[in-house]
Protein backbone atom coordinates (compact mmCIF):
# COMPACT_ATOMS: atom_id res chain seq x y z
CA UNK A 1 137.33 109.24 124.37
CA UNK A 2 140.50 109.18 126.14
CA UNK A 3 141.89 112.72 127.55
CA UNK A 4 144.18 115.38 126.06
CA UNK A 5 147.24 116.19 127.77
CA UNK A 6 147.70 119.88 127.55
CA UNK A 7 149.98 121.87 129.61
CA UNK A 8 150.05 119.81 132.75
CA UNK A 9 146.20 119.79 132.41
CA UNK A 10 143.85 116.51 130.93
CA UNK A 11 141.17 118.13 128.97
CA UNK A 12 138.20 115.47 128.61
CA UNK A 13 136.06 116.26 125.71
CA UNK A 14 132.37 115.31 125.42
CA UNK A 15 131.86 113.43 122.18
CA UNK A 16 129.99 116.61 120.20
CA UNK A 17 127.23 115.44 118.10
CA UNK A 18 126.78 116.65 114.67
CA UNK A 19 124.11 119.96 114.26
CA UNK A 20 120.93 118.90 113.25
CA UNK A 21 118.92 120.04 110.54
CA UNK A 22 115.12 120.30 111.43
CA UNK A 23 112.34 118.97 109.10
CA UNK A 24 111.96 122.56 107.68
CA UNK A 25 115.90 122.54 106.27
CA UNK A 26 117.59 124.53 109.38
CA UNK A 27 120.25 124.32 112.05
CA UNK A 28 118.03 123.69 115.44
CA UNK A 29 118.52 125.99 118.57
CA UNK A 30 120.96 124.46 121.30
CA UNK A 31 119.31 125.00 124.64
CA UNK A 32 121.66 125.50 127.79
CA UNK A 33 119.97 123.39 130.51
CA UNK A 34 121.70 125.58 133.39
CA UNK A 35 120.49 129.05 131.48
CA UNK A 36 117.28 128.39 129.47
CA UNK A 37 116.03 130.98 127.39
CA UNK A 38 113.42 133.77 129.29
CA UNK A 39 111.96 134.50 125.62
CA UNK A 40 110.32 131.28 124.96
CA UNK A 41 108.69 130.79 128.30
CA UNK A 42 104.50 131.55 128.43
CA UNK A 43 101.70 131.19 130.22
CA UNK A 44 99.12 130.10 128.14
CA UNK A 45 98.93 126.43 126.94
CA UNK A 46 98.15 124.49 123.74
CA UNK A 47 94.51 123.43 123.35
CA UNK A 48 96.29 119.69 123.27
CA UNK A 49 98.07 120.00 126.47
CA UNK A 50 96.40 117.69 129.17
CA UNK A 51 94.25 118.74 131.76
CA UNK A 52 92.80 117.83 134.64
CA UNK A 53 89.73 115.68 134.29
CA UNK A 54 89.96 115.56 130.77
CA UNK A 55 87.39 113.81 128.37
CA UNK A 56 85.83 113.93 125.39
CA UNK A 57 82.33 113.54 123.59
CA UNK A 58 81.27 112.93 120.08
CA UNK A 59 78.84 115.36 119.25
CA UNK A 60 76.28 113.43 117.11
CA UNK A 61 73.97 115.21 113.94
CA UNK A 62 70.26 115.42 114.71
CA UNK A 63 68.80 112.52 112.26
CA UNK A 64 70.60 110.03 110.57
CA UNK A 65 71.97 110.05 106.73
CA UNK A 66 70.15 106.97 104.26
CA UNK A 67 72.27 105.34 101.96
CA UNK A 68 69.79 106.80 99.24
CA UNK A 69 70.19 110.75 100.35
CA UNK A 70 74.02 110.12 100.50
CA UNK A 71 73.26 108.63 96.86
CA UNK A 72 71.46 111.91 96.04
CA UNK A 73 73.65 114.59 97.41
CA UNK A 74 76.40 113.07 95.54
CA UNK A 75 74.65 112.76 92.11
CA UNK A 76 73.42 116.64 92.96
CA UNK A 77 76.97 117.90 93.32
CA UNK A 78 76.39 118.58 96.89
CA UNK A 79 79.37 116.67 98.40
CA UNK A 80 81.69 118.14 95.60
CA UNK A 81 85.80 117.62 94.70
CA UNK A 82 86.81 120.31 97.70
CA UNK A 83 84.22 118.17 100.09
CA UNK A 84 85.78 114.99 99.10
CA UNK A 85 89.61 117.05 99.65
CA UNK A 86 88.42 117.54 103.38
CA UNK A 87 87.47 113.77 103.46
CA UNK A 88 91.28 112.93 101.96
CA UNK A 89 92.60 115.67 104.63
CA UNK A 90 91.11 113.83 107.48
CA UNK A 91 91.75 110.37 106.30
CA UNK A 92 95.56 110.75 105.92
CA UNK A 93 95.48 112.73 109.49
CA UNK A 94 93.66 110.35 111.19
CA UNK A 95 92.30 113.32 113.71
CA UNK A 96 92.57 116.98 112.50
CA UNK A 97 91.13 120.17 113.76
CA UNK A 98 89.34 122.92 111.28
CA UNK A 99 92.57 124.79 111.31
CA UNK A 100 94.95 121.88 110.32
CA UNK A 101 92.65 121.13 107.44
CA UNK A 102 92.28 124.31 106.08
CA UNK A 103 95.87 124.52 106.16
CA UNK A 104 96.40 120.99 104.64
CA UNK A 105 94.23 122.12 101.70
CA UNK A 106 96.20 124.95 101.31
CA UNK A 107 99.69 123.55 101.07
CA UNK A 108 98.04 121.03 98.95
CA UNK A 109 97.42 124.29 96.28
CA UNK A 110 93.36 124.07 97.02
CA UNK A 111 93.22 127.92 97.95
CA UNK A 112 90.04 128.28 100.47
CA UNK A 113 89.15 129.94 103.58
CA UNK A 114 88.50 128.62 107.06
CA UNK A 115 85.26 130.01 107.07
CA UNK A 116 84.37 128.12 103.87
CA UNK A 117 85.91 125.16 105.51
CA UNK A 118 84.09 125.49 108.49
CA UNK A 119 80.59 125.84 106.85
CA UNK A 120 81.69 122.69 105.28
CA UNK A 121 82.54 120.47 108.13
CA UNK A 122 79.22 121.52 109.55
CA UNK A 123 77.14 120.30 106.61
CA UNK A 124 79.27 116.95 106.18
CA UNK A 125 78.84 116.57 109.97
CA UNK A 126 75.09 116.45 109.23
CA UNK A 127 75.18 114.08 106.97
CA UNK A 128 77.82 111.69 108.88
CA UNK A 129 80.01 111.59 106.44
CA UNK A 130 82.26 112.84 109.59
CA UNK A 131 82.32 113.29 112.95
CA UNK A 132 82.93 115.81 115.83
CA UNK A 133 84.50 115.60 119.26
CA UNK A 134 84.20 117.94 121.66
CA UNK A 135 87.03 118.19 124.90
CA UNK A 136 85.96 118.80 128.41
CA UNK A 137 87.93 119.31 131.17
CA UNK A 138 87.27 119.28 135.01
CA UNK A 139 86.35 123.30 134.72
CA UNK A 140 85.47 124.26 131.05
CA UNK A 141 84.53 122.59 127.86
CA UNK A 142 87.30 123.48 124.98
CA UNK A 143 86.15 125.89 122.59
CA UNK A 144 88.02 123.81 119.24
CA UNK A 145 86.85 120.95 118.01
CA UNK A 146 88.31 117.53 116.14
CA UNK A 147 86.89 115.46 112.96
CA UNK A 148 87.44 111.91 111.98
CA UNK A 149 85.53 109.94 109.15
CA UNK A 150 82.15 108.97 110.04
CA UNK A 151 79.84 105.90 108.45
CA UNK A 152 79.41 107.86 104.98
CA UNK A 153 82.87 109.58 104.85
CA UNK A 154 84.50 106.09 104.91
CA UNK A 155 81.87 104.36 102.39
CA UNK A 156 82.65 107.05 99.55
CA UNK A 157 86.53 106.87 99.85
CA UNK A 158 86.59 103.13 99.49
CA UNK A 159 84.43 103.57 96.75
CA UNK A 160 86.80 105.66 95.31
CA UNK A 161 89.38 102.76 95.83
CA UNK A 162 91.37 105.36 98.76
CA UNK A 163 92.53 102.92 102.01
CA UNK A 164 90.79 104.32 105.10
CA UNK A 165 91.95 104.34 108.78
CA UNK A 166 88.88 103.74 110.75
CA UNK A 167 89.60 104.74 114.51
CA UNK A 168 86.54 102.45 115.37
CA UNK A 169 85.25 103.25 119.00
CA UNK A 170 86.52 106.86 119.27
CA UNK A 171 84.56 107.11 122.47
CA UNK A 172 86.90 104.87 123.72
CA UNK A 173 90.14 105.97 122.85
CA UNK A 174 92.19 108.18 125.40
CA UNK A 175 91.82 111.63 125.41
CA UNK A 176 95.36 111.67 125.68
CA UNK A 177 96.23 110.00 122.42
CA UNK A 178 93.99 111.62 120.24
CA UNK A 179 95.59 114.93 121.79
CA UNK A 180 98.83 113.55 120.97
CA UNK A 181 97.54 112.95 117.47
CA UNK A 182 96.14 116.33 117.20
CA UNK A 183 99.53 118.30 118.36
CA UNK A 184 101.97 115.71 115.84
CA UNK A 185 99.34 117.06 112.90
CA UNK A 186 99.90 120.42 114.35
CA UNK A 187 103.38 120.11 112.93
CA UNK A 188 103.08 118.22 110.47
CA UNK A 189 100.30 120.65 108.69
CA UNK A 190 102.82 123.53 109.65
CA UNK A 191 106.29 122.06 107.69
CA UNK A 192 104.30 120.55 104.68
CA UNK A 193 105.44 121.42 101.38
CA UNK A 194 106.72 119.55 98.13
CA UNK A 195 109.43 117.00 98.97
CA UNK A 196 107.45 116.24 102.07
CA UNK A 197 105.60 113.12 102.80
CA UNK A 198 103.97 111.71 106.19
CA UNK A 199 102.05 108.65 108.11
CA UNK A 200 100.26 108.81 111.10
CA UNK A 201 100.03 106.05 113.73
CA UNK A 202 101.78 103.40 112.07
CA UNK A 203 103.59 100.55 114.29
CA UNK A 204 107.35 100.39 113.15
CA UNK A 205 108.68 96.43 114.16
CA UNK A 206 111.53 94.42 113.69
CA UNK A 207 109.24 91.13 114.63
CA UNK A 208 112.58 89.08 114.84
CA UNK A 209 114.11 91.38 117.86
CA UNK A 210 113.10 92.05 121.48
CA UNK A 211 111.85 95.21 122.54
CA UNK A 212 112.40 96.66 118.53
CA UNK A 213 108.45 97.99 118.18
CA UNK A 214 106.97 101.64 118.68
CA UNK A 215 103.76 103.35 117.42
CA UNK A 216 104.81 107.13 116.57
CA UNK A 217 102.39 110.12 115.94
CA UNK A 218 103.78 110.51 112.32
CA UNK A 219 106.70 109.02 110.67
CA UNK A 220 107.89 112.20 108.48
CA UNK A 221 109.98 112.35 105.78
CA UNK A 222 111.40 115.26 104.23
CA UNK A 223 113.37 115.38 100.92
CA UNK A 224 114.17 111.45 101.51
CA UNK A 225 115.19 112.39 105.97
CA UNK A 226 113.38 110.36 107.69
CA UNK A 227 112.15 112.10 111.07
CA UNK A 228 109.88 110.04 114.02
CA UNK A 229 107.53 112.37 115.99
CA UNK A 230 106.57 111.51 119.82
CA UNK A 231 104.35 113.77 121.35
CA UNK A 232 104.66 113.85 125.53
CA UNK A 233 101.88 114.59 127.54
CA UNK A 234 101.90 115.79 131.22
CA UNK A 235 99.74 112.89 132.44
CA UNK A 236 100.18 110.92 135.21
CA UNK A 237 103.72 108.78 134.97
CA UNK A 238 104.85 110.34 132.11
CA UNK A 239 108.40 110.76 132.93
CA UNK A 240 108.34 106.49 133.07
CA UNK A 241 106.30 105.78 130.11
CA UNK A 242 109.12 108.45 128.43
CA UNK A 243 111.76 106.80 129.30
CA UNK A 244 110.55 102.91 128.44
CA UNK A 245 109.62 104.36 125.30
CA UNK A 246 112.69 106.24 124.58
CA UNK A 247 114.57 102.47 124.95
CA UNK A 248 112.29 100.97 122.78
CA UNK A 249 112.83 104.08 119.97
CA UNK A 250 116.85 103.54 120.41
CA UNK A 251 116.21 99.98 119.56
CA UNK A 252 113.94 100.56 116.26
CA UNK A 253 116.40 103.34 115.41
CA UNK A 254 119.43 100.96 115.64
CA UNK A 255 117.85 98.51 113.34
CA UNK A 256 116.49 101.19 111.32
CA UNK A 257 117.92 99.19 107.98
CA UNK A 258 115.81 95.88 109.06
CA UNK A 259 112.44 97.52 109.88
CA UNK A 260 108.68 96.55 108.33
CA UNK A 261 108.64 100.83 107.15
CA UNK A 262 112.04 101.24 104.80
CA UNK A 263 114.37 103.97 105.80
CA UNK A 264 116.86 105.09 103.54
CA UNK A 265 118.83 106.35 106.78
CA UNK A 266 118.79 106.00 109.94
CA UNK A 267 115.77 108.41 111.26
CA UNK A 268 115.75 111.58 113.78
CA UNK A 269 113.60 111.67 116.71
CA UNK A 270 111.34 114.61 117.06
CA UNK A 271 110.02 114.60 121.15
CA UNK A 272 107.03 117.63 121.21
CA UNK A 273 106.41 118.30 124.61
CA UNK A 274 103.26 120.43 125.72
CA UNK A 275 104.94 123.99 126.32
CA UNK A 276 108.47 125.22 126.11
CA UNK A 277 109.03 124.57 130.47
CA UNK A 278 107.58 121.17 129.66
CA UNK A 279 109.96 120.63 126.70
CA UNK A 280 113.07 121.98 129.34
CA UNK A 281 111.60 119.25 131.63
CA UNK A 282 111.80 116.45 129.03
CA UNK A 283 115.30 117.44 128.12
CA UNK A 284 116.59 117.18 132.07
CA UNK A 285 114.96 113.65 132.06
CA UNK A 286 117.04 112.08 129.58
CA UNK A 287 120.15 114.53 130.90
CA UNK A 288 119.37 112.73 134.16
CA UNK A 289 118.87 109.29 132.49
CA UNK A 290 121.88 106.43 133.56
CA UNK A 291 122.35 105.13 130.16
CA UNK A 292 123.67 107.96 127.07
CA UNK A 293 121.34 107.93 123.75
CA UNK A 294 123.03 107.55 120.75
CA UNK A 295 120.54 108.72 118.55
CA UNK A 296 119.59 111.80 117.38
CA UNK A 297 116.48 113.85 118.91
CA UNK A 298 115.22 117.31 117.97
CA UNK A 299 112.80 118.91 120.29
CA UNK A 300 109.72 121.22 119.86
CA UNK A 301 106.59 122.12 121.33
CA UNK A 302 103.45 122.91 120.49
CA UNK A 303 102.30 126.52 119.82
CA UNK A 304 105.65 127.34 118.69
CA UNK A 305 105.16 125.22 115.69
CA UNK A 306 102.31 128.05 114.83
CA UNK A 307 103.28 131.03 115.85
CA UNK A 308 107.41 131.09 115.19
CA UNK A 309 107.91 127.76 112.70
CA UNK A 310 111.24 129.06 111.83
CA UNK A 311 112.94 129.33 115.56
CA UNK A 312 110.23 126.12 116.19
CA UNK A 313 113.10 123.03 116.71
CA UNK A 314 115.91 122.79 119.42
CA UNK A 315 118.41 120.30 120.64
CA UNK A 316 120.02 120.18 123.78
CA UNK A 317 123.70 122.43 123.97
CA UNK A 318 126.57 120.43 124.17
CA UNK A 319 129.89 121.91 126.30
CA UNK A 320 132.88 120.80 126.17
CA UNK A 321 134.21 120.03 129.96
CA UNK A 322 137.11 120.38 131.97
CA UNK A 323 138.84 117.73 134.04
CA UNK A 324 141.75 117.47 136.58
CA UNK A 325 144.71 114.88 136.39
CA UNK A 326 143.05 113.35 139.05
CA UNK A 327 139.86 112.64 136.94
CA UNK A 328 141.86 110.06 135.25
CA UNK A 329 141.87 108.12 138.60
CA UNK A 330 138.10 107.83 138.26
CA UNK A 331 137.43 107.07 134.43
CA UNK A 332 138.58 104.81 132.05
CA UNK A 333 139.49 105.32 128.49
């Protein structure tokens, strides 16, 4: 944008991007970078944040399941239409803690506790129609746990003709991405409602151009807005793998109207970072970054999405800035 003339003064104006609206229907929260806001900042950290030495185990039920007693328990009435809700939950999530399915369940209008959930993951557990995994860290072993479909879970939903998303060797899958998995269900659980529809870990690919493919945590759409969710973790070379990614998201984004996944419009980037400092951090990284983004991106982080939904989504504050005459001697229009 060429500058303004005004009173012996050029006035250079930043090119001020539009207000976004956030997947639950309001205007997100500019952030000053120079002056972040004291009242978001805490101490204690999402069970998905990344710690040292972390790992995780599959806790395994004491005997196995027969085809037969699966047979039997379902004729009895023992795996029921709320056990086989769970199964659906967990399915479309991919990973999901005992909180994110109750939750699901309940924005799905299948009113039930998370005790009553609980006492039910434990029983289908048993009977390996899912299974656990436990987190451990260098010092402590986490105190939530994750499900996923085990060996009977996936038999009965293809028998009921639903698609399932094995995850395979769980055991070998990075801590760090089923974290990320967990902490994009985290919001997605949170902002479901009707007019709201989701996918986790699906690659988006324009097969015909360089460069145009990325895997998001969910691909979210809400009332027809399409919204892509990366969740950043503080492990080691982050700030790198960010930044290649970012470049590879500006590409898909770009071709958004040539993609394998149809967009009716061109889609907003959600970035969840791991704490509300850690979100500030991600923001100052792309500030920092030599080339501009002409895309849009939301930010959010994790426990905010759980405990304050409505003040949960920011963007970064844009100013309008001053300039010399002699600043024309340095940029071009």
């Amino acid at each position: 944008m060429c500058p303004k003339y005004q009173g012996g003064v050029y006035m250079r104006y930043k090119v001020k991007k539009k207000d976004l609206v956030s997947p639950i229907g309001k205007l997100c929260t500019p952030v000053d970078l120079k002056n972040p806001s004291k009242d978001y900042y805490e101490t204690k950290l999402s069970p998905f944040a990344s710690y040292k030495g972390d790992n995780h185990k599959i806790n395994r039920p004491k005997k196995t399941t027969s085809k037969s007693e699966v047979d039997f328990l379902l004729e009895k009435g023992h795996v029921g239409e709320v056990e086989k809700m769970i199964l659906f939950a967990i399915n479309n999530l991919v990973f999901a803690t005992s909180l994110q399915i109750t939750t699901y369940l309940n924005k799905m209008g299948i009113n039930i506790e998370s005790k009553s959930v609980a006492r039910k993951l434990t029983r289908l557990k048993e009977k390996s129609f899912i299974k656990q995994i436990e987190f451990i860290s260098e010092n402590s072993t986490s105190s939530y746990k994750a499900y996923y479909l085990g060996y009977h879970g996936i038999g009965l939903l293809r028998a009921l003709d639903k698609k399932t998303y094995s995850q395979g060797y769980v055991s070998e899958i990075k801590t760090a991405k089923i974290k990320c998995l967990l902490a994009s269900n985290q919001l997605i659980t949170q902002v479901m409602k009707p007019g709201v529809n989701f996918r986790v870990s699906k690659i988006i690919l324009n097969e015909n151009i360089r460069n145009c493919i990325v895997r998001p945590q969910s691909i979210l759409e809400c009332n027809d807005k399409p919204y892509l969710i990366e969740v950043i973790r503080k492990i080691d070379n982050w700030k790198d793998e960010f930044l290649n990614k970012l470049s590879r998201y500006e590409n898909v984004i770009e071709h958004y109207d040539k993609l394998n996944i149809s967009f009716k419009e061109k889609p907003t980037l959600i970035i969840q970072g791991e704490s509300y400092d850690h979100m500030i951090e991600i923001m100052n990284v792309l500030k920092e970054r030599e080339e501009e983004t002409d895309i849009d991106i939301i930010y959010t982080y994790d426990r905010i999405l759980l405990y304050n939904l409505e003040q949960a989504f920011f963007i970064v504050e844009e100013k309008q800035v001053k300039r010399n005459i002699f600043s024309l001697l340095f940029n071009k229009c």
